[in-house]
N, C-alpha and C. Protein backbone atom coordinates (compact mmCIF):
# COMPACT_ATOMS: atom_id res chain seq x y z
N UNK A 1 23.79 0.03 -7.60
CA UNK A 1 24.32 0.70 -8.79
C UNK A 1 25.84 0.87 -8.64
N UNK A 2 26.55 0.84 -9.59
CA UNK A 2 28.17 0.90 -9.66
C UNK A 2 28.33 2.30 -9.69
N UNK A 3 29.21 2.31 -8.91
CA UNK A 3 29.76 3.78 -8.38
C UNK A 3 31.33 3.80 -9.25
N UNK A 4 31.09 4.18 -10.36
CA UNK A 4 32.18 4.21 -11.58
C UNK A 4 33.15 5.29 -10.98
N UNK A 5 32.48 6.21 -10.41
CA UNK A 5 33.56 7.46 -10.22
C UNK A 5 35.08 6.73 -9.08
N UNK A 6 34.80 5.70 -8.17
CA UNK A 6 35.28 4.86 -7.45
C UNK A 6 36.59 4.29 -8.34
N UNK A 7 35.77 3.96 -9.43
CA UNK A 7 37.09 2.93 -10.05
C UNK A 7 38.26 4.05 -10.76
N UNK A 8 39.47 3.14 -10.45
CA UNK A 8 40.51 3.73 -10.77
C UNK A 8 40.77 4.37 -12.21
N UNK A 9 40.98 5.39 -12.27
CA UNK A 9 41.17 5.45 -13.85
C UNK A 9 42.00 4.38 -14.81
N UNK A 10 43.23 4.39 -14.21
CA UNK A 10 44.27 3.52 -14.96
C UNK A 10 43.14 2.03 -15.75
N UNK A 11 42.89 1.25 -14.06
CA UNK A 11 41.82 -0.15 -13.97
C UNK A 11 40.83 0.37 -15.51
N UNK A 12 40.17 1.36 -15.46
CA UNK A 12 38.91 1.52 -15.95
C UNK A 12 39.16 1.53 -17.76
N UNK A 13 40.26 2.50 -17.31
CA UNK A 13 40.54 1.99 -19.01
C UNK A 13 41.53 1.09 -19.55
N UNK A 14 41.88 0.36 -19.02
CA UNK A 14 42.62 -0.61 -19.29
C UNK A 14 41.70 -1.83 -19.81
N UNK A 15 40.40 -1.90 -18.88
CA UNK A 15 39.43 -2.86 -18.99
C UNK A 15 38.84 -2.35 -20.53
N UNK A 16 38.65 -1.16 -20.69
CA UNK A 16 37.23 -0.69 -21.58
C UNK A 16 38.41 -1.12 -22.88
N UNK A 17 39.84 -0.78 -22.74
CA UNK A 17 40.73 -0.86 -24.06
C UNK A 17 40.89 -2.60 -24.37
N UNK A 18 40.51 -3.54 -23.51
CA UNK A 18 40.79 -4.67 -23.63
C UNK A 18 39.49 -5.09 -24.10
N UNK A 19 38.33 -4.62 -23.34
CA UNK A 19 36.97 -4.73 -24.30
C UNK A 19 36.44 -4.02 -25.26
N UNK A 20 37.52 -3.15 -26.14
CA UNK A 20 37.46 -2.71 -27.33
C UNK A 20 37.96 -3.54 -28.16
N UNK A 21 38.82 -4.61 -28.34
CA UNK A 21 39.55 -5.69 -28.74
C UNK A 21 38.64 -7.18 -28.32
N UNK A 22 38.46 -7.20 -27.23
CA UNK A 22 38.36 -8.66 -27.17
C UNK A 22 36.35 -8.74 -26.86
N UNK A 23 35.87 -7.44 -26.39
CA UNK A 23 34.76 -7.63 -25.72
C UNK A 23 33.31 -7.75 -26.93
N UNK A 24 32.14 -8.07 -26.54
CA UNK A 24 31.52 -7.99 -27.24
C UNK A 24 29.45 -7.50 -26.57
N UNK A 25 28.91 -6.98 -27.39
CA UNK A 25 27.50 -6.68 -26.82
C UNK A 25 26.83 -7.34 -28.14
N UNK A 26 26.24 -7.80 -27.18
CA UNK A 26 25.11 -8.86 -28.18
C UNK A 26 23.71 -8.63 -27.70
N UNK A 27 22.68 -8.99 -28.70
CA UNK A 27 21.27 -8.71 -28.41
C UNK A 27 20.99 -10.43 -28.86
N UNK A 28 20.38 -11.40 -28.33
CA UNK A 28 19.80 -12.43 -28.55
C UNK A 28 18.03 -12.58 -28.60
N UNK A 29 17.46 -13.04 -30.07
CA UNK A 29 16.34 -12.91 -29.75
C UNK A 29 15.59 -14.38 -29.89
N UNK A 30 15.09 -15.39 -28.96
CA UNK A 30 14.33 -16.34 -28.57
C UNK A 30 13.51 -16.44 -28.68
N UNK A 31 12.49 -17.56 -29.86
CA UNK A 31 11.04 -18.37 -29.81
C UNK A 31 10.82 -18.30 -28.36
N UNK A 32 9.68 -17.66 -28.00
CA UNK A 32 9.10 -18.16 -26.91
C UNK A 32 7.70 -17.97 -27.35
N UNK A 33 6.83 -19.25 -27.11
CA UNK A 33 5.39 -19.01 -27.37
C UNK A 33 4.66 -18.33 -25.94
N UNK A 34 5.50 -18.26 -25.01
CA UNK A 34 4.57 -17.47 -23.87
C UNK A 34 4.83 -15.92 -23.67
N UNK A 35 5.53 -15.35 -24.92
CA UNK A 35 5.81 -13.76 -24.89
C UNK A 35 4.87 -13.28 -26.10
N UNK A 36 4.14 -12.11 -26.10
CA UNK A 36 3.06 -11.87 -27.07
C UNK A 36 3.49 -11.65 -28.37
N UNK A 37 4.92 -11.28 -28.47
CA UNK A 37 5.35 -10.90 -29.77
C UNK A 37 6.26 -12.56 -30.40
N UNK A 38 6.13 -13.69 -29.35
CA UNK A 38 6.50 -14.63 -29.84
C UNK A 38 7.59 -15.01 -29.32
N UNK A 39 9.04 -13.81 -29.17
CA UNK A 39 10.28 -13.69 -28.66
C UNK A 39 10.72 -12.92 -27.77
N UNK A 40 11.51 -13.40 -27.23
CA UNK A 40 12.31 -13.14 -25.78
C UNK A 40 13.37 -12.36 -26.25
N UNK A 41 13.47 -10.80 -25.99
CA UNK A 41 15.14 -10.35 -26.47
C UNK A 41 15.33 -9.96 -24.81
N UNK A 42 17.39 -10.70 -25.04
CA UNK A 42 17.92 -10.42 -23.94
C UNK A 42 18.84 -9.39 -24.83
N UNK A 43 19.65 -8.99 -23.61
CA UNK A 43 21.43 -8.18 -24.33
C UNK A 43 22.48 -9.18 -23.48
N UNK A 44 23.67 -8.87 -23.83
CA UNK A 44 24.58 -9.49 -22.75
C UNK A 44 25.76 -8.61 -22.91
N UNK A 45 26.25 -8.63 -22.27
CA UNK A 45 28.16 -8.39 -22.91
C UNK A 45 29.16 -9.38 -22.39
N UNK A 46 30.10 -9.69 -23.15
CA UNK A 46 30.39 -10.50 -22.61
C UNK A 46 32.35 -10.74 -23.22
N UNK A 47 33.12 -11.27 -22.60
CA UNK A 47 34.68 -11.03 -22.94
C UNK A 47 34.94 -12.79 -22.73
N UNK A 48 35.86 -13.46 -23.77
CA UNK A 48 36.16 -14.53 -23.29
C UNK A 48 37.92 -14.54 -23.47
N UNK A 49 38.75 -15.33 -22.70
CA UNK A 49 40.32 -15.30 -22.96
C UNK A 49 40.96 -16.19 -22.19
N UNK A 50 42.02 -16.89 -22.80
CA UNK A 50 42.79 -17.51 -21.66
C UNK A 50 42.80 -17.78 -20.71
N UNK A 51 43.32 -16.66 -19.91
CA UNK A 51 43.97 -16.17 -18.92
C UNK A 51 42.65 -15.50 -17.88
N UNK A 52 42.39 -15.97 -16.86
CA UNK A 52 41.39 -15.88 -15.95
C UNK A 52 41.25 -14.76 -15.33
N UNK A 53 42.48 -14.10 -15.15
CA UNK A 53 42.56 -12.97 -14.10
C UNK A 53 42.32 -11.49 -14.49
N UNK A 54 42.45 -11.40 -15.73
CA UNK A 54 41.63 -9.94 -16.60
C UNK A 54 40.60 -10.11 -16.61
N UNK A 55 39.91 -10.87 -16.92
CA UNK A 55 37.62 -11.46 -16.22
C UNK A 55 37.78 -10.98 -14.98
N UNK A 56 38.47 -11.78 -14.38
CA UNK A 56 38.19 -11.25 -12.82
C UNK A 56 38.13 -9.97 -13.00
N UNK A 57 38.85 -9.43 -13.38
CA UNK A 57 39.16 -7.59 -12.89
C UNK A 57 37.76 -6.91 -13.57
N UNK A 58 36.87 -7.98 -14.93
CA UNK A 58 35.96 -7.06 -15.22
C UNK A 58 34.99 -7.18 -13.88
N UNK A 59 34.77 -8.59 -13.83
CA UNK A 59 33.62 -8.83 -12.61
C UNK A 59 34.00 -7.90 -11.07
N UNK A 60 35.23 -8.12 -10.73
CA UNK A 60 35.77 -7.03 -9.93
C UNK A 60 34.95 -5.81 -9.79
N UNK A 61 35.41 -4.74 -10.82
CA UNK A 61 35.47 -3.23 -10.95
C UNK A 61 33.77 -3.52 -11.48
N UNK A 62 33.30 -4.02 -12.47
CA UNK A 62 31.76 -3.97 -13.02
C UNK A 62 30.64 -4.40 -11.71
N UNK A 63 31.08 -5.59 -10.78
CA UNK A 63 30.23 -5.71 -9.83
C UNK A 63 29.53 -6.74 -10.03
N UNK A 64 29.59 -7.75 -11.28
CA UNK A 64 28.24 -8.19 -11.57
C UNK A 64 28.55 -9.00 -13.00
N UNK A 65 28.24 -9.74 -12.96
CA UNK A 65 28.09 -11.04 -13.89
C UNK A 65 29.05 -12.21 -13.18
N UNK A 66 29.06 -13.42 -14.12
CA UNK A 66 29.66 -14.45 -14.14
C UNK A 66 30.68 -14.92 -14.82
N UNK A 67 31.77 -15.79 -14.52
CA UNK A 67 32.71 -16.70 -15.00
C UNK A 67 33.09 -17.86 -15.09
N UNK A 68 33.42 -17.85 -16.34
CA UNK A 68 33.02 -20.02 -16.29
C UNK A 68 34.62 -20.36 -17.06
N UNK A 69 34.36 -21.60 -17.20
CA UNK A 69 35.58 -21.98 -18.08
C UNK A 69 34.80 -22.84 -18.93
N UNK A 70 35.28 -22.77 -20.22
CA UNK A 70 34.39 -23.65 -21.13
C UNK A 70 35.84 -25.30 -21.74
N UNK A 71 34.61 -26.06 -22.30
CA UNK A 71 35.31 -27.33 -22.43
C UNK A 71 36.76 -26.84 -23.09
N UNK A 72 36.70 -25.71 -23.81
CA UNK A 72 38.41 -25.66 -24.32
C UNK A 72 39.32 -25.09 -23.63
N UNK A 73 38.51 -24.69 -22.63
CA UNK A 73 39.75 -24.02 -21.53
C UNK A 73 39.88 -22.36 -21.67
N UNK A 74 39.30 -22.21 -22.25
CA UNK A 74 38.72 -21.08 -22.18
C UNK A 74 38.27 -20.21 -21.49
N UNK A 75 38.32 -19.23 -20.99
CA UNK A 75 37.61 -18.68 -19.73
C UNK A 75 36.23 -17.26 -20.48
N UNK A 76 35.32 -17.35 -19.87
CA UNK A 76 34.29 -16.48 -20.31
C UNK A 76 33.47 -15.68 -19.39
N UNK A 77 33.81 -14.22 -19.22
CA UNK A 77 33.27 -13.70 -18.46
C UNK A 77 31.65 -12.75 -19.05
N UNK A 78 30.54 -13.41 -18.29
CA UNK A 78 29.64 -12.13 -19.13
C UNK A 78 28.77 -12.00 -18.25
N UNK A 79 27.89 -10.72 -18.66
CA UNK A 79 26.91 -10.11 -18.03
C UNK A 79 25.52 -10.26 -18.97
N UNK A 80 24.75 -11.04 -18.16
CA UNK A 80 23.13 -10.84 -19.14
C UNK A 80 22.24 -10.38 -18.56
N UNK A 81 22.70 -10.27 -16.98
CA UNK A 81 21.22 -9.79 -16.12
C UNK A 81 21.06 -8.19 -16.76
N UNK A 82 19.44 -7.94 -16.81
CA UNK A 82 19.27 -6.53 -17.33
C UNK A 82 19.75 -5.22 -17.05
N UNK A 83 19.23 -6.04 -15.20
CA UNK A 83 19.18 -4.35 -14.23
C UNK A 83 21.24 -4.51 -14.33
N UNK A 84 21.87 -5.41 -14.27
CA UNK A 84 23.41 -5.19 -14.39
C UNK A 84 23.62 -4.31 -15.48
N UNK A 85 23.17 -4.97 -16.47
CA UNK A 85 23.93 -4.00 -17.82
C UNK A 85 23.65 -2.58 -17.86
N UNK A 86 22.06 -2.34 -17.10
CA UNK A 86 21.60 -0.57 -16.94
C UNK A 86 22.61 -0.01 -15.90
N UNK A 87 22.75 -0.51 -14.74
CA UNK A 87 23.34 -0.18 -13.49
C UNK A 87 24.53 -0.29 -13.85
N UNK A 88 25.33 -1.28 -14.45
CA UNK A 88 26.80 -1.76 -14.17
C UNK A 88 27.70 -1.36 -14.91
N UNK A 89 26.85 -2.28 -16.42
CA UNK A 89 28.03 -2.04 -17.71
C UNK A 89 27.83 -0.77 -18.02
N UNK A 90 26.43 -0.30 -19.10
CA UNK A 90 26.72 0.80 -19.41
C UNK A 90 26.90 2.35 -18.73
N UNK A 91 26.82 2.30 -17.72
CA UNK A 91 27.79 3.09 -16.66
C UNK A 91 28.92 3.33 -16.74
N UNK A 92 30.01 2.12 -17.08
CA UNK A 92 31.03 2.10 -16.69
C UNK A 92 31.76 2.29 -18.00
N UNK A 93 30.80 2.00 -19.36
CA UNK A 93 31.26 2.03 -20.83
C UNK A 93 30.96 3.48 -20.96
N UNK A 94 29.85 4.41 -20.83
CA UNK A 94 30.31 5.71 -20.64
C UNK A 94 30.87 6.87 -20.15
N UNK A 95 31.69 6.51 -19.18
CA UNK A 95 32.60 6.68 -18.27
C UNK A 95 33.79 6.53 -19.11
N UNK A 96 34.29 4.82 -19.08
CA UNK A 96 35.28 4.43 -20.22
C UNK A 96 35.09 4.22 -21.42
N UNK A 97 35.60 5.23 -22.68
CA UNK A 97 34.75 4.55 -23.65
C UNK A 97 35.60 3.77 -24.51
N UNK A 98 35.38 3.69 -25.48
CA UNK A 98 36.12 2.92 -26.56
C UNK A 98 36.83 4.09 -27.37
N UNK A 99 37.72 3.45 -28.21
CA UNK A 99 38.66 4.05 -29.11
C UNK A 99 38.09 3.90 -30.86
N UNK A 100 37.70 2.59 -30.91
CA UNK A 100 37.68 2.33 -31.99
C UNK A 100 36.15 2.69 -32.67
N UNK A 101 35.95 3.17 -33.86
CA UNK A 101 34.78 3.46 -34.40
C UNK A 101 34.01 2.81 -34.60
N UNK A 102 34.92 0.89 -34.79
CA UNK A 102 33.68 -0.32 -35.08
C UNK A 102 32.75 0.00 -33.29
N UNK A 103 33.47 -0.68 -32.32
CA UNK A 103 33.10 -0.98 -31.09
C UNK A 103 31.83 0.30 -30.19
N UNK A 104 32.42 1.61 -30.76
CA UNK A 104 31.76 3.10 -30.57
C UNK A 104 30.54 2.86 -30.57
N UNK A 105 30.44 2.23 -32.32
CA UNK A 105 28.79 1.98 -33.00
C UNK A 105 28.27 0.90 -32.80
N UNK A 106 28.45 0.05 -31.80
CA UNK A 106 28.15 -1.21 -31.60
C UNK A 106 27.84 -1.16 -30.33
N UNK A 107 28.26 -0.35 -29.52
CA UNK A 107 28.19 0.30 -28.44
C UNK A 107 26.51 0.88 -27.65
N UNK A 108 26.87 1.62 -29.12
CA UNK A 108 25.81 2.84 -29.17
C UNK A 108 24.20 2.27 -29.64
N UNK A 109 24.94 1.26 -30.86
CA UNK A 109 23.49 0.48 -30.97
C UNK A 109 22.70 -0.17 -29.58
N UNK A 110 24.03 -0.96 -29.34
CA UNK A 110 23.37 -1.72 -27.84
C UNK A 110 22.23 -0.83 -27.00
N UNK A 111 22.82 0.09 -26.79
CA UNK A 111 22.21 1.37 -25.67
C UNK A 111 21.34 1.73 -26.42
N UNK A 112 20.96 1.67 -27.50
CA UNK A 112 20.05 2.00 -28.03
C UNK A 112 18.77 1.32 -27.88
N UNK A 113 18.75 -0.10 -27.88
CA UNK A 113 18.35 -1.06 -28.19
C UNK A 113 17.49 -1.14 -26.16
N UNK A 114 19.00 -1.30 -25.57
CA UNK A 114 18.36 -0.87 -24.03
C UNK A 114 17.36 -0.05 -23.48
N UNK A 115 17.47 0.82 -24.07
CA UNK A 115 16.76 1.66 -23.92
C UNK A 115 15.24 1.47 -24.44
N UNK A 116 14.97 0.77 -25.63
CA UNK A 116 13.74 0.41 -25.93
C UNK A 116 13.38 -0.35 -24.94
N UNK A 117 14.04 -1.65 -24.33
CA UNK A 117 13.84 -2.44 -23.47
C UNK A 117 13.10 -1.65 -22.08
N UNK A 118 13.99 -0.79 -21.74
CA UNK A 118 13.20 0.04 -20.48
C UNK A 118 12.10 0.72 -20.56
N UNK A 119 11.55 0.72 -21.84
CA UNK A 119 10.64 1.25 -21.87
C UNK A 119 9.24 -0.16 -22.22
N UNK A 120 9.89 -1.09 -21.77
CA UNK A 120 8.71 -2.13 -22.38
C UNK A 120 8.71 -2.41 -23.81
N UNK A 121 9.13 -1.30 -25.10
CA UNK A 121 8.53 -1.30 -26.29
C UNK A 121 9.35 -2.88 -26.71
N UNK A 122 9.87 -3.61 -26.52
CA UNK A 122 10.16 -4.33 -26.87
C UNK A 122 9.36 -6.30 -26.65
N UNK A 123 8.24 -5.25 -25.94
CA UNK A 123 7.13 -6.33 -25.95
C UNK A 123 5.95 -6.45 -26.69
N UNK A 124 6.24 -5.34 -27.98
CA UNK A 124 5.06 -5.26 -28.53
C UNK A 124 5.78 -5.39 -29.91
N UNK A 125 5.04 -5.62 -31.46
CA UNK A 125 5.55 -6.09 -32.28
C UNK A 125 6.77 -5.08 -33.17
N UNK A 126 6.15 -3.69 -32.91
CA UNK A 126 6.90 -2.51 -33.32
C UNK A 126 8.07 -2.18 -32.84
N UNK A 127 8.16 -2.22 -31.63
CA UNK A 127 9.98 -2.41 -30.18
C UNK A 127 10.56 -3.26 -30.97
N UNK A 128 10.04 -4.76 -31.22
CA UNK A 128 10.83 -5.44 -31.79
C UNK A 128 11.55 -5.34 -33.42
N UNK A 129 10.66 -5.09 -34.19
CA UNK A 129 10.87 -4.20 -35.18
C UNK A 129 12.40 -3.03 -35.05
N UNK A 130 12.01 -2.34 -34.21
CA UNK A 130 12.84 -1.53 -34.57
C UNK A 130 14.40 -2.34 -33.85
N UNK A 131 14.37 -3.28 -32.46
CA UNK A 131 15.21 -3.85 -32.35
C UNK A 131 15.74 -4.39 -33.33
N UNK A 132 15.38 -5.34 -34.42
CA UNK A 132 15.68 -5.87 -35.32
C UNK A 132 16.51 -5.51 -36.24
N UNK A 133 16.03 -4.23 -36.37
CA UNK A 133 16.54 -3.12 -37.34
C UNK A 133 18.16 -2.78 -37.02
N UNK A 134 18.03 -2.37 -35.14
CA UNK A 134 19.35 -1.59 -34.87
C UNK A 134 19.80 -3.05 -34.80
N UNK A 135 19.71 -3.99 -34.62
CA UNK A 135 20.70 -5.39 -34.03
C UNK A 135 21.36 -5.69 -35.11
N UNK A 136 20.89 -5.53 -36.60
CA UNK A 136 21.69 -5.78 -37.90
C UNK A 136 22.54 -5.23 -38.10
N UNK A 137 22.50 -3.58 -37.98
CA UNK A 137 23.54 -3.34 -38.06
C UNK A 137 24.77 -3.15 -37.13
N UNK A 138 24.31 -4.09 -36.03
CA UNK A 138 25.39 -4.39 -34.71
C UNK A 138 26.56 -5.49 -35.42
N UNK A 139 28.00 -5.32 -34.92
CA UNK A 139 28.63 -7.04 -34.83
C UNK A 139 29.20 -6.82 -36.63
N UNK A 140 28.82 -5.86 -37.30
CA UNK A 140 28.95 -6.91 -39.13
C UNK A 140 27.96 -7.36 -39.16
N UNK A 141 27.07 -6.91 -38.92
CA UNK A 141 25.45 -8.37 -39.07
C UNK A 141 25.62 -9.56 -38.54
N UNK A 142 26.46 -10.03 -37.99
CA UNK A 142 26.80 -11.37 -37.08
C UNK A 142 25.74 -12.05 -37.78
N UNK A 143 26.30 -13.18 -37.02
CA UNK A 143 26.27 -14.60 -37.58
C UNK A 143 24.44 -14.64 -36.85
N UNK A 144 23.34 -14.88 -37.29
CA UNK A 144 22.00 -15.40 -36.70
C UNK A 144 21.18 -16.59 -37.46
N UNK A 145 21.03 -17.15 -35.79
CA UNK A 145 20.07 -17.78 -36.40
C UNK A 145 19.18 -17.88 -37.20
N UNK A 146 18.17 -16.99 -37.05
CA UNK A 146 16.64 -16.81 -38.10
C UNK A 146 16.98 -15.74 -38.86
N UNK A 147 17.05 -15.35 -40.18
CA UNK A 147 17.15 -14.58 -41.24
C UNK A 147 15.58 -13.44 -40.24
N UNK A 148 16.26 -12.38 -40.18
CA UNK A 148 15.04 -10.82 -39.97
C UNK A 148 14.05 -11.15 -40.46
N UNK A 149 13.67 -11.47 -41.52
CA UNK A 149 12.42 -11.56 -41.97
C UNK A 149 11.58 -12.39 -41.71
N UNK A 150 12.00 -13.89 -40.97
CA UNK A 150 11.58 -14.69 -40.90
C UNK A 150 10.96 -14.87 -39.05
N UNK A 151 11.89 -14.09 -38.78
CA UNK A 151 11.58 -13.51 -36.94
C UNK A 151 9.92 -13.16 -36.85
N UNK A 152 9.37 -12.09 -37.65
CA UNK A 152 8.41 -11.42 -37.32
C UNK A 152 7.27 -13.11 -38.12
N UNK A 153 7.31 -13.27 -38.93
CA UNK A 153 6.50 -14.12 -39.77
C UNK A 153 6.21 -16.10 -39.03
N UNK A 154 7.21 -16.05 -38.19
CA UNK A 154 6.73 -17.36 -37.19
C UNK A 154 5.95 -16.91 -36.42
């Protein structure tokens, strides 16, 4: 588990103010015919930019995820493992929080959403349901694949 009290203040919010701007929490939900409700929901968070060495400092101070560089040169740092985001990120996001009211509630959904996850309910058709529900109004409704309605009905 990340020992947040450790990290520097200055570090801590410098990171959380740069992933109020650039960062993002996403819920992804996946066809799988070997899960009973049909789909696989992960979360992730995840920051992509230029410049390599502000990723580092999240993976640094957070403990946990990965960094790649993508074909545009791009650099992308994120976290999808579960027990990370319980242990790591949102630890360290309520500790540091955000400024802005979009990111707050986008935030808050996520953890919300986590939280069903720890409890299993998100393996039964109702967890997902209500995931569904809070994930819309995550992001602006972001961009998805399968229209909500069409999730539960495959």
């Amino acid at each position: 588990m990340l020992k947040v009290k450790q990290i520097p203040e200055r570090i801590g919010y410098y990171l959380a103010g740069f992933a109020d701007g650039e960062g993002s929490f996403n819920v992804v939900l996946r066809k799988r015919d070997d899960y009973v409700t049909g789909w696989k929901v992960s979360v992730c968070f995840n920051v992509s930019q230029k410049d390599p060495v502000i990723l580092s400092l999240f993976k640094r101070y957070l403990q946990c995820g990965t960094m790649r560089k993508r074909k545009d040169r791009i650099y992308y740092y994120e976290v999808n493992n579960f027990n990370a985001i319980v242990e790591n990120v949102i630890p360290f996001f309520d500790k540091f929080n955000f400024l802005s009211a979009k990111k707050k509630k986008d935030y808050s959904k996520f953890k919300q959403i986590v939280e069903i996850m720890k409890k299993d309910q998100h393996l039964t058709i109702e967890g997902l349901q209500k995931i569904i529900a809070i994930r819309k109004k995550m992001n602006d409704g972001g961009k998805r694949k399968y229209e909500d309605i069409k999730l539960l009905a495959e």
